[in-house]
PDB file of N, CA and C in Angstrom:
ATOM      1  N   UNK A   1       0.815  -1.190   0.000  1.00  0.00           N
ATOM      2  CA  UNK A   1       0.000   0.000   0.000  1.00  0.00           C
ATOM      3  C   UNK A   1       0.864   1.262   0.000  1.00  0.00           C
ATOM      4  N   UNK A   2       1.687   1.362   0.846  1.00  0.00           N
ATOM      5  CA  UNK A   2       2.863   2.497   1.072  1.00  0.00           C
ATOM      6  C   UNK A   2       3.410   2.726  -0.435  1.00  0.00           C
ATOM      7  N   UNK A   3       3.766   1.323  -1.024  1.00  0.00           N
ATOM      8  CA  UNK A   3       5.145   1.867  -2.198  1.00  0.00           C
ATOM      9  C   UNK A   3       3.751   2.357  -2.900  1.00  0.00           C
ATOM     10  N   UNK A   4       2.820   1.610  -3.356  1.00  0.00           N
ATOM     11  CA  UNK A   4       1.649   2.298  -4.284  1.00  0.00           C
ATOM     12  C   UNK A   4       1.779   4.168  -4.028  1.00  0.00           C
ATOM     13  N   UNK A   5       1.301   4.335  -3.039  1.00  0.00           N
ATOM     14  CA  UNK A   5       0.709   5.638  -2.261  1.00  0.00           C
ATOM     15  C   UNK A   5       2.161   6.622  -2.895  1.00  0.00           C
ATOM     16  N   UNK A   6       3.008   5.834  -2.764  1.00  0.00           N
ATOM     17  CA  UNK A   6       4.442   6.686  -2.826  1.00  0.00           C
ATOM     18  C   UNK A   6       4.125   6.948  -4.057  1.00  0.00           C
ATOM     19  N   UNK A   7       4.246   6.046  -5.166  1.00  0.00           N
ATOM     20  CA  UNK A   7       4.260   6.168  -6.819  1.00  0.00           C
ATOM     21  C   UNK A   7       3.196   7.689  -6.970  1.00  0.00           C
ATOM     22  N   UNK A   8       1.930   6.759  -6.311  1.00  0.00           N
ATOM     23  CA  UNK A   8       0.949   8.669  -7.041  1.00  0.00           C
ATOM     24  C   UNK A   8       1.297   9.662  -6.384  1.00  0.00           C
ATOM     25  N   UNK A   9       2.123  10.168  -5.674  1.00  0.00           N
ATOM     26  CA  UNK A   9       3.132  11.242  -4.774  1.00  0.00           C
ATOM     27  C   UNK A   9       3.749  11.709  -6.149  1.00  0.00           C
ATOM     28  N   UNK A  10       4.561  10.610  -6.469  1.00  0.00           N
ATOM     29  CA  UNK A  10       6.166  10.655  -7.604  1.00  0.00           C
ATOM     30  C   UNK A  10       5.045  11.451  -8.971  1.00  0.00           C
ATOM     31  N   UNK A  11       4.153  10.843  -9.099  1.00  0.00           N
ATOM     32  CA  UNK A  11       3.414  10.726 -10.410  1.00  0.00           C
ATOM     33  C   UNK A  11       2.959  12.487 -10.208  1.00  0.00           C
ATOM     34  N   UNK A  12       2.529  12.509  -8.972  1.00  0.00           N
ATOM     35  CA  UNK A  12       1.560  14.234  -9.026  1.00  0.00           C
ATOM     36  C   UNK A  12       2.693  14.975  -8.989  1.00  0.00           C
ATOM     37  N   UNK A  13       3.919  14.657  -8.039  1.00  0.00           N
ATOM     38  CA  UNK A  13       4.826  15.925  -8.492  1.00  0.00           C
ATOM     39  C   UNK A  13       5.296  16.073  -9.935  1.00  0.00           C
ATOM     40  N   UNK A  14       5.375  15.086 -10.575  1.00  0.00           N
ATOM     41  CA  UNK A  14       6.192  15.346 -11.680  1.00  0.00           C
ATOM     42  C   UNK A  14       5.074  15.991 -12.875  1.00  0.00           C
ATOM     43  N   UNK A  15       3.564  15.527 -12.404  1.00  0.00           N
ATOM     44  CA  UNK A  15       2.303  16.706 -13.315  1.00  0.00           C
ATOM     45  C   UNK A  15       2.416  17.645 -13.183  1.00  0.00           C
ATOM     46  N   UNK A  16       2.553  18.134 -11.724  1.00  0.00           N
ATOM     47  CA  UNK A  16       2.714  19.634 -11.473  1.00  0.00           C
ATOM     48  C   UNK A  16       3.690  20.390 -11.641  1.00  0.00           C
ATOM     49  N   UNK A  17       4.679  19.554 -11.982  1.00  0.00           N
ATOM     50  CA  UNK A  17       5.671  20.021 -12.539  1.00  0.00           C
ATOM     51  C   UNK A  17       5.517  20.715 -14.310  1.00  0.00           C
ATOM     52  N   UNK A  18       4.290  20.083 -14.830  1.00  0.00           N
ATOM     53  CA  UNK A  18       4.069  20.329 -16.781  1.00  0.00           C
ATOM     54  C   UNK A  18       4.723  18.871 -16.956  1.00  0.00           C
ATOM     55  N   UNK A  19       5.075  18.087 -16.678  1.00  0.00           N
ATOM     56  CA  UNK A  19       5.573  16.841 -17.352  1.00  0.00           C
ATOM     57  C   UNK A  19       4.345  16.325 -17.867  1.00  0.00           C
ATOM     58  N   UNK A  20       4.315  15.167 -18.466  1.00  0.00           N
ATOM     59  CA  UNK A  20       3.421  14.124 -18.991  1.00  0.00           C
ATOM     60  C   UNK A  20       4.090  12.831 -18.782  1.00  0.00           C
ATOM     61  N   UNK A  21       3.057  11.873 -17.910  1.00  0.00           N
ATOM     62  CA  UNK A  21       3.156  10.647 -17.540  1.00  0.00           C
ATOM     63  C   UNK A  21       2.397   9.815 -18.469  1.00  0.00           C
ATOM     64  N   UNK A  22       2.857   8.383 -18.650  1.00  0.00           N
ATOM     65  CA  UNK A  22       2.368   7.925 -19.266  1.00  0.00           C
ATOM     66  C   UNK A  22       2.371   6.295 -18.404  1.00  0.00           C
ATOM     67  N   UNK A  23       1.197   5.785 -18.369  1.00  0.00           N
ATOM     68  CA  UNK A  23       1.580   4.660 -17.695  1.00  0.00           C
ATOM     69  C   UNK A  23       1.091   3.329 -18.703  1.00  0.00           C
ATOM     70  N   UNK A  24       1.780   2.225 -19.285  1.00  0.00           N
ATOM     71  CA  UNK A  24       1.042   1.449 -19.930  1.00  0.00           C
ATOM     72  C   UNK A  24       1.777  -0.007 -19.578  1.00  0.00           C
ATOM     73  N   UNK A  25       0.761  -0.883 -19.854  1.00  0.00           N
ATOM     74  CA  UNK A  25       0.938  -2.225 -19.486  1.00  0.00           C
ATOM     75  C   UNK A  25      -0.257  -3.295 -19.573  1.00  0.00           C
ATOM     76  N   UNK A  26      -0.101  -4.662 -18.982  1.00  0.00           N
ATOM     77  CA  UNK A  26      -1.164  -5.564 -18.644  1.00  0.00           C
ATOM     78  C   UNK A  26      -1.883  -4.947 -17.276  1.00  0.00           C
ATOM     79  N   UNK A  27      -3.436  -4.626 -17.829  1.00  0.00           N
ATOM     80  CA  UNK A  27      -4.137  -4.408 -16.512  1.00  0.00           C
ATOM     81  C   UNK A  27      -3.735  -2.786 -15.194  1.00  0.00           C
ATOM     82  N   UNK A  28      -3.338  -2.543 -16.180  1.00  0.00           N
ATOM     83  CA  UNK A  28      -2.667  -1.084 -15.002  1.00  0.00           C
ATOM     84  C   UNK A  28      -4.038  -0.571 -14.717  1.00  0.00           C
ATOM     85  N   UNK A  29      -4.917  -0.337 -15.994  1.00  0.00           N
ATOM     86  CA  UNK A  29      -6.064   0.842 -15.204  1.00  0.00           C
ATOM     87  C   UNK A  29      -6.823   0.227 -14.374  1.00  0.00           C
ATOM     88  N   UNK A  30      -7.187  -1.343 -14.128  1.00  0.00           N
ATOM     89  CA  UNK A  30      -7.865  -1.674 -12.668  1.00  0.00           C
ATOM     90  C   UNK A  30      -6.320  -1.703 -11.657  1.00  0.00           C
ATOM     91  N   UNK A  31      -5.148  -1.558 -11.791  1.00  0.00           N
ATOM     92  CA  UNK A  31      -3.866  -1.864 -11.143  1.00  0.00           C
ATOM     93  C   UNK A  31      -4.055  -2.703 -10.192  1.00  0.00           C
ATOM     94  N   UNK A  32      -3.794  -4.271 -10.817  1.00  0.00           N
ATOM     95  CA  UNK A  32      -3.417  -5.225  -9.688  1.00  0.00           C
ATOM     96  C   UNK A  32      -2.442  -5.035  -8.980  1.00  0.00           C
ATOM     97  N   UNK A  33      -1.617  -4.513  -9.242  1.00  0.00           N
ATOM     98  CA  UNK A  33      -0.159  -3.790  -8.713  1.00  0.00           C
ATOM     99  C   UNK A  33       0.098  -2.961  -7.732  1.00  0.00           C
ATOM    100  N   UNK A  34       1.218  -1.773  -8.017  1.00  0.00           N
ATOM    101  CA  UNK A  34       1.403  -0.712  -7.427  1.00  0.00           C
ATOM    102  C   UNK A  34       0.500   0.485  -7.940  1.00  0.00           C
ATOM    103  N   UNK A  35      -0.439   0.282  -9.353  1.00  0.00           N
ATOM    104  CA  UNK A  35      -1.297   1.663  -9.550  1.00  0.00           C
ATOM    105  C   UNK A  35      -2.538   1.316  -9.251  1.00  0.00           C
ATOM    106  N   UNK A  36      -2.817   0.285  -8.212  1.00  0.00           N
ATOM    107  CA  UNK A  36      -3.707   0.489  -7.830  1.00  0.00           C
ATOM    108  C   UNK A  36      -5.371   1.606  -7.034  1.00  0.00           C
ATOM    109  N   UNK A  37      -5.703   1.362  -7.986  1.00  0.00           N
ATOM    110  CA  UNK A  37      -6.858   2.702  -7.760  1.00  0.00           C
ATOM    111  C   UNK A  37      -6.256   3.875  -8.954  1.00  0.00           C
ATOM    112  N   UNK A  38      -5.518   4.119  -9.979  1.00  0.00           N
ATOM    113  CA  UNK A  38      -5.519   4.868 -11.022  1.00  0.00           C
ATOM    114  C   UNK A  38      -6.664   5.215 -11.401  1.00  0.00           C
ATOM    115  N   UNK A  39      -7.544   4.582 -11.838  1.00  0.00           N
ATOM    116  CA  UNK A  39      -8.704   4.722 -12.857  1.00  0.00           C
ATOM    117  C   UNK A  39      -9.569   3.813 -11.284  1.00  0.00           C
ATOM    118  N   UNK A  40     -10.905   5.160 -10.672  1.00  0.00           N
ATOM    119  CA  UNK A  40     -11.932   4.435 -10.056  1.00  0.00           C
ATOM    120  C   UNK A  40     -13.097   4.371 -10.798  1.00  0.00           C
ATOM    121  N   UNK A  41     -14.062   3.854 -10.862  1.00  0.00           N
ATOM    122  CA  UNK A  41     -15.297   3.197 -11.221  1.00  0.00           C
ATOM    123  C   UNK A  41     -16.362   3.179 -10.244  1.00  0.00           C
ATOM    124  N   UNK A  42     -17.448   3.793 -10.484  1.00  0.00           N
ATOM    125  CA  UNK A  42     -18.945   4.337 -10.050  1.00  0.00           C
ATOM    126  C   UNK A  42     -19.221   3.091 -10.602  1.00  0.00           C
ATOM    127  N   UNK A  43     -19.848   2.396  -9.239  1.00  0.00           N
ATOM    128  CA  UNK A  43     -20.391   1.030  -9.334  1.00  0.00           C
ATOM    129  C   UNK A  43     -21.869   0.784  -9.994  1.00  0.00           C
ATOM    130  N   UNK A  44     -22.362   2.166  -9.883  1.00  0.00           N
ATOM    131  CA  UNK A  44     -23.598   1.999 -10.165  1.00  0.00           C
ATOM    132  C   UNK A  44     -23.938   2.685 -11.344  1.00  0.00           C
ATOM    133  N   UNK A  45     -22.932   4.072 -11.995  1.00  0.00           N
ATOM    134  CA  UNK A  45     -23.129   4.230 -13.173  1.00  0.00           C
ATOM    135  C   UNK A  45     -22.297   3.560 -14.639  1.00  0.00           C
ATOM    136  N   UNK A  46     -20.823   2.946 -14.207  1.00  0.00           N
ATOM    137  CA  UNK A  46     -19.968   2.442 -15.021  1.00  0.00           C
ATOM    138  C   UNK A  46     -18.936   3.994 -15.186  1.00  0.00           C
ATOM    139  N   UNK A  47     -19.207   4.656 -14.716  1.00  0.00           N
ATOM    140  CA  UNK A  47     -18.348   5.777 -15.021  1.00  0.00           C
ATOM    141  C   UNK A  47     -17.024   5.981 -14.372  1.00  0.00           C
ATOM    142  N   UNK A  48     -16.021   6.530 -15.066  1.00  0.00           N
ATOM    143  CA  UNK A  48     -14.505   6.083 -14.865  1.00  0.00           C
ATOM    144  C   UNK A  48     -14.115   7.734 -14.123  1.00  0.00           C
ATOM    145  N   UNK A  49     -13.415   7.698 -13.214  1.00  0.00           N
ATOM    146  CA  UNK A  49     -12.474   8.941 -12.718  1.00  0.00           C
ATOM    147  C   UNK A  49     -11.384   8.283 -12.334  1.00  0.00           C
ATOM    148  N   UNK A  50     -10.521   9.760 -13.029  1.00  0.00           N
ATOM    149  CA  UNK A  50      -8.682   9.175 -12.593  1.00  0.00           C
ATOM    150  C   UNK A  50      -8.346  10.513 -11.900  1.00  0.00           C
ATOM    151  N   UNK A  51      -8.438  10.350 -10.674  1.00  0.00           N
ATOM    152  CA  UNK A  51      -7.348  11.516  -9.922  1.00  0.00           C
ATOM    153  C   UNK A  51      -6.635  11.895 -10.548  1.00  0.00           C
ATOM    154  N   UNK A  52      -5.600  11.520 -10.855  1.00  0.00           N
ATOM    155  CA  UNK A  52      -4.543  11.923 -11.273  1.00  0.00           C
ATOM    156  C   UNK A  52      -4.222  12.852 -12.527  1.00  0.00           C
ATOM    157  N   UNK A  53      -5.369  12.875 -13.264  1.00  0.00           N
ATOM    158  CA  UNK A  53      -5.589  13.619 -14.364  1.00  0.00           C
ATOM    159  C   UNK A  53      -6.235  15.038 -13.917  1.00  0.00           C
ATOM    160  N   UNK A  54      -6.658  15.261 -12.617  1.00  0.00           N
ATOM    161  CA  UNK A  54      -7.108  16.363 -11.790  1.00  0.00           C
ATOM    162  C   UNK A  54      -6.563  17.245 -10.429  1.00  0.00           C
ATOM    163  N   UNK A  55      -5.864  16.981 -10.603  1.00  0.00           N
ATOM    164  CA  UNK A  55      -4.472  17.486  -9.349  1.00  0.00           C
ATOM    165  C   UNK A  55      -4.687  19.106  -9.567  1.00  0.00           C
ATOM    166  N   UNK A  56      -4.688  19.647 -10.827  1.00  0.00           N
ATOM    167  CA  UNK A  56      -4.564  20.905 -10.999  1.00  0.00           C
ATOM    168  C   UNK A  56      -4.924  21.485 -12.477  1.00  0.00           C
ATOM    169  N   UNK A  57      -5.176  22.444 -12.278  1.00  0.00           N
ATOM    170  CA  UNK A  57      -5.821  23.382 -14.018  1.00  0.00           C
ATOM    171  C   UNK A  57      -4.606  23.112 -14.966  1.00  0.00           C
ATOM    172  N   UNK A  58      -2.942  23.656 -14.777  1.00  0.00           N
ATOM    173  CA  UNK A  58      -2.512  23.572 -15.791  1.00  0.00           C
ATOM    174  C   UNK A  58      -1.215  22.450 -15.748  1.00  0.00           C
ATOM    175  N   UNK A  59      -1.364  21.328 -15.139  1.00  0.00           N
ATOM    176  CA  UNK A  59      -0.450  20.402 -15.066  1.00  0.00           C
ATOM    177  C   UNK A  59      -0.563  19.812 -16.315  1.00  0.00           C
ATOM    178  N   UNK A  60       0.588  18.504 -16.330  1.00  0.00           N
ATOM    179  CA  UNK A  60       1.200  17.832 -17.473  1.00  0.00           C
ATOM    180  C   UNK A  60      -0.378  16.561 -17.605  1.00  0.00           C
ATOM    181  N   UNK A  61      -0.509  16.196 -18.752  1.00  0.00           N
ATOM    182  CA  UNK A  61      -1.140  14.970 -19.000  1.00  0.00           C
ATOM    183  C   UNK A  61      -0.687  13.651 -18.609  1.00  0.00           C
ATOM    184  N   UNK A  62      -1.987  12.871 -17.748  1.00  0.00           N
ATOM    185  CA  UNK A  62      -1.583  11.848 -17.371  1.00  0.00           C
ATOM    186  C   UNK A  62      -2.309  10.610 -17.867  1.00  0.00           C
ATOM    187  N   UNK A  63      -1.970   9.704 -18.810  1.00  0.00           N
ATOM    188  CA  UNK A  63      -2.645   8.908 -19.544  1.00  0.00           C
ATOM    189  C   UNK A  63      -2.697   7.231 -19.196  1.00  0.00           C
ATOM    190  N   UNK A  64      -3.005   6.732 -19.133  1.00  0.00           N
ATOM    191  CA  UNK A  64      -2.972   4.633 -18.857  1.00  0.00           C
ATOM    192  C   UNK A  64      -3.776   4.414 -20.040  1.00  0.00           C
ATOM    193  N   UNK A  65      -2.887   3.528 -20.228  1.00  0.00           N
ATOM    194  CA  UNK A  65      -3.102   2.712 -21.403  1.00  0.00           C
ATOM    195  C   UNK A  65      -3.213   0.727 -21.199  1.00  0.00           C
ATOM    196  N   UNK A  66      -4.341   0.469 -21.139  1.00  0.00           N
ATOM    197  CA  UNK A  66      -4.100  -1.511 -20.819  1.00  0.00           C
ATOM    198  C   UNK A  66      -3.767  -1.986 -22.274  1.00  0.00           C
ATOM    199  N   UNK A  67      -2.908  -2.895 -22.105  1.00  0.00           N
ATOM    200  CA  UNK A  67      -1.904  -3.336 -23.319  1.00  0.00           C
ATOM    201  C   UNK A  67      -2.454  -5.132 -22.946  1.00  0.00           C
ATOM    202  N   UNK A  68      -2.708  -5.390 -24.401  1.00  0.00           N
ATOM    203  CA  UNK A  68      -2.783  -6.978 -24.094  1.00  0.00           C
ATOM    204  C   UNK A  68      -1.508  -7.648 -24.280  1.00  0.00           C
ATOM    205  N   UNK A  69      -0.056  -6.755 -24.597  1.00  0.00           N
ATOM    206  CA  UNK A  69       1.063  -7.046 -24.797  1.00  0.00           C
ATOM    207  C   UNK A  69       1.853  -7.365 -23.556  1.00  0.00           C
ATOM    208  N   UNK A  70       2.654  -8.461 -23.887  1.00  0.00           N
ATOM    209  CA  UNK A  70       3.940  -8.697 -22.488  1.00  0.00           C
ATOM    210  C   UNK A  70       4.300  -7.932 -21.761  1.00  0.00           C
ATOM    211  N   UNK A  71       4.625  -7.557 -20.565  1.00  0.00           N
ATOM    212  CA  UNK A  71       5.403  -6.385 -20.013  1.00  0.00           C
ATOM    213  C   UNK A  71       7.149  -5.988 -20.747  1.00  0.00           C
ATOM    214  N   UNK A  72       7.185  -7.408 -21.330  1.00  0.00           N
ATOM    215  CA  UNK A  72       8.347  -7.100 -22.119  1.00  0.00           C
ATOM    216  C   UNK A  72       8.527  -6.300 -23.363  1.00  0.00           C
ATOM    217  N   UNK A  73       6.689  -6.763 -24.388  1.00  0.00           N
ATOM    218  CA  UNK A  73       6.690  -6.350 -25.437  1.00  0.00           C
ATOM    219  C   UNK A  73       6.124  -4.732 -25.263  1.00  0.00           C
ATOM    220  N   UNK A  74       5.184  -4.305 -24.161  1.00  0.00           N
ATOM    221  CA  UNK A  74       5.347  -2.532 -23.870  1.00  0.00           C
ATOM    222  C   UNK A  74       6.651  -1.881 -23.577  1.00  0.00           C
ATOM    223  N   UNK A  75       7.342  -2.692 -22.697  1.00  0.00           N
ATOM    224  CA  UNK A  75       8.895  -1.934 -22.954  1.00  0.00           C
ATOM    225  C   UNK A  75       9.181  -1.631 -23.999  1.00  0.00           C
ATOM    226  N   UNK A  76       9.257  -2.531 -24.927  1.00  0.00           N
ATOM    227  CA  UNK A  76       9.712  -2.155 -26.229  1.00  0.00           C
ATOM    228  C   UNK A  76       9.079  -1.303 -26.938  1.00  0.00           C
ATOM    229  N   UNK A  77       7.866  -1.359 -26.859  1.00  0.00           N
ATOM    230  CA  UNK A  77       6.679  -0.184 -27.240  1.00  0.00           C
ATOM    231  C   UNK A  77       7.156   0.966 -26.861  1.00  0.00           C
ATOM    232  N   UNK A  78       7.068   0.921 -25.688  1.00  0.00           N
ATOM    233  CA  UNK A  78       7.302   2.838 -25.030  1.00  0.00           C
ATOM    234  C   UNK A  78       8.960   2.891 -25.292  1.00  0.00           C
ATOM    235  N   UNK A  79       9.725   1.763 -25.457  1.00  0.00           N
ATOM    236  CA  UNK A  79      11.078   2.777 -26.033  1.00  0.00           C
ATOM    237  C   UNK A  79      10.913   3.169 -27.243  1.00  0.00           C
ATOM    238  N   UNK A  80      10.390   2.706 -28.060  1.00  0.00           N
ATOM    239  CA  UNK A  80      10.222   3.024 -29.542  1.00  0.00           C
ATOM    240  C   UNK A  80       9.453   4.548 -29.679  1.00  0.00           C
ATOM    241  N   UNK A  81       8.258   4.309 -28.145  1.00  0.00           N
ATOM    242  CA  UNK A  81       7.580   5.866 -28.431  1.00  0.00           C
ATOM    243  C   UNK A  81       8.206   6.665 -28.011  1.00  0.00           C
ATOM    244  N   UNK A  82       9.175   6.753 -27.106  1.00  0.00           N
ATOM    245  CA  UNK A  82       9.890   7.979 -26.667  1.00  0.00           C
ATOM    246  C   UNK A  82      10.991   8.554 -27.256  1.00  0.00           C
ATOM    247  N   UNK A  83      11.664   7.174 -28.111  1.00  0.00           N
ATOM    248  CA  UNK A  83      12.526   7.782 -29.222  1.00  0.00           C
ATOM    249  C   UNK A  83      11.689   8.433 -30.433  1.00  0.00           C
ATOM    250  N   UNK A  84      10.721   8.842 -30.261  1.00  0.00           N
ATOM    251  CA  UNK A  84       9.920   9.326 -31.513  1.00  0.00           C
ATOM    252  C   UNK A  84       8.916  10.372 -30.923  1.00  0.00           C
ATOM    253  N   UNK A  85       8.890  10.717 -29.964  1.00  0.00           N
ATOM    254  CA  UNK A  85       8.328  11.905 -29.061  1.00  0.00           C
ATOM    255  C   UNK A  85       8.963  13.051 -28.993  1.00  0.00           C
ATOM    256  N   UNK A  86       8.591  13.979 -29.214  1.00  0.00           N
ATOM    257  CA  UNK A  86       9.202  15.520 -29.356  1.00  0.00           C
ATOM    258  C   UNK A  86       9.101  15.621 -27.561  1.00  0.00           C
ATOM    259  N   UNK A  87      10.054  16.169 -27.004  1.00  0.00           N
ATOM    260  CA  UNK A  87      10.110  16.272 -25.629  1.00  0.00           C
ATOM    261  C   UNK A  87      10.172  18.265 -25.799  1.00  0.00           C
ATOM    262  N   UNK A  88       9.460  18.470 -24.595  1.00  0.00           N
ATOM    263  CA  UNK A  88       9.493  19.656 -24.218  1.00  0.00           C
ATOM    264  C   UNK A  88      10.941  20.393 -24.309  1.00  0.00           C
ATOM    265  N   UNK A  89      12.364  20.379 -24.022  1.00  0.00           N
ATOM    266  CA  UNK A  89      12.969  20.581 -23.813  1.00  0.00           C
ATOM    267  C   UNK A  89      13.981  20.206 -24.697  1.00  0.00           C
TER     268      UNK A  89
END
């Protein structure tokens, strides 16, 4: 619970910073894991809220993506996207 809690700490400073996070993998937006609770769900309407996309008016974008791909084969994914991403800086 702690290391989780820590990650969306790491994750909101670095929004509020203007960065853009990107989180992708098997199953992240229910997060069996450490992102657990990313994406919550209104039991009774089906409707999705992600904190983390609401921290503040002009922070960085924060996106999850569920991949039916390996954790090996999104690595390779997101290196391929970041070598091909225009970075702020």
């Amino acid at each position: 619970m702690i290391g989780g809690l820590g990650k969306s700490f790491a994750y909101a400073s670095i929004l509020t910073s203007g960065n853009k996070v990107r989180i992708t993998g098997q199953d992240v937006g229910r997060g069996t894991f450490s992102h657990r609770h990313a994406i919550v769900y209104d039991n009774k309407t089906g409707e999705t809220h992600i904190p983390l996309q609401n921290i503040e008016k002009d922070q960085g974008s924060f996106t999850i993506y569920d991949s039916l791909l390996s954790e090996a084969a999104v690595l390779g994914f997101e290196y391929g996207y970041s070598t091909t991403t225009q970075m702020p800086w």
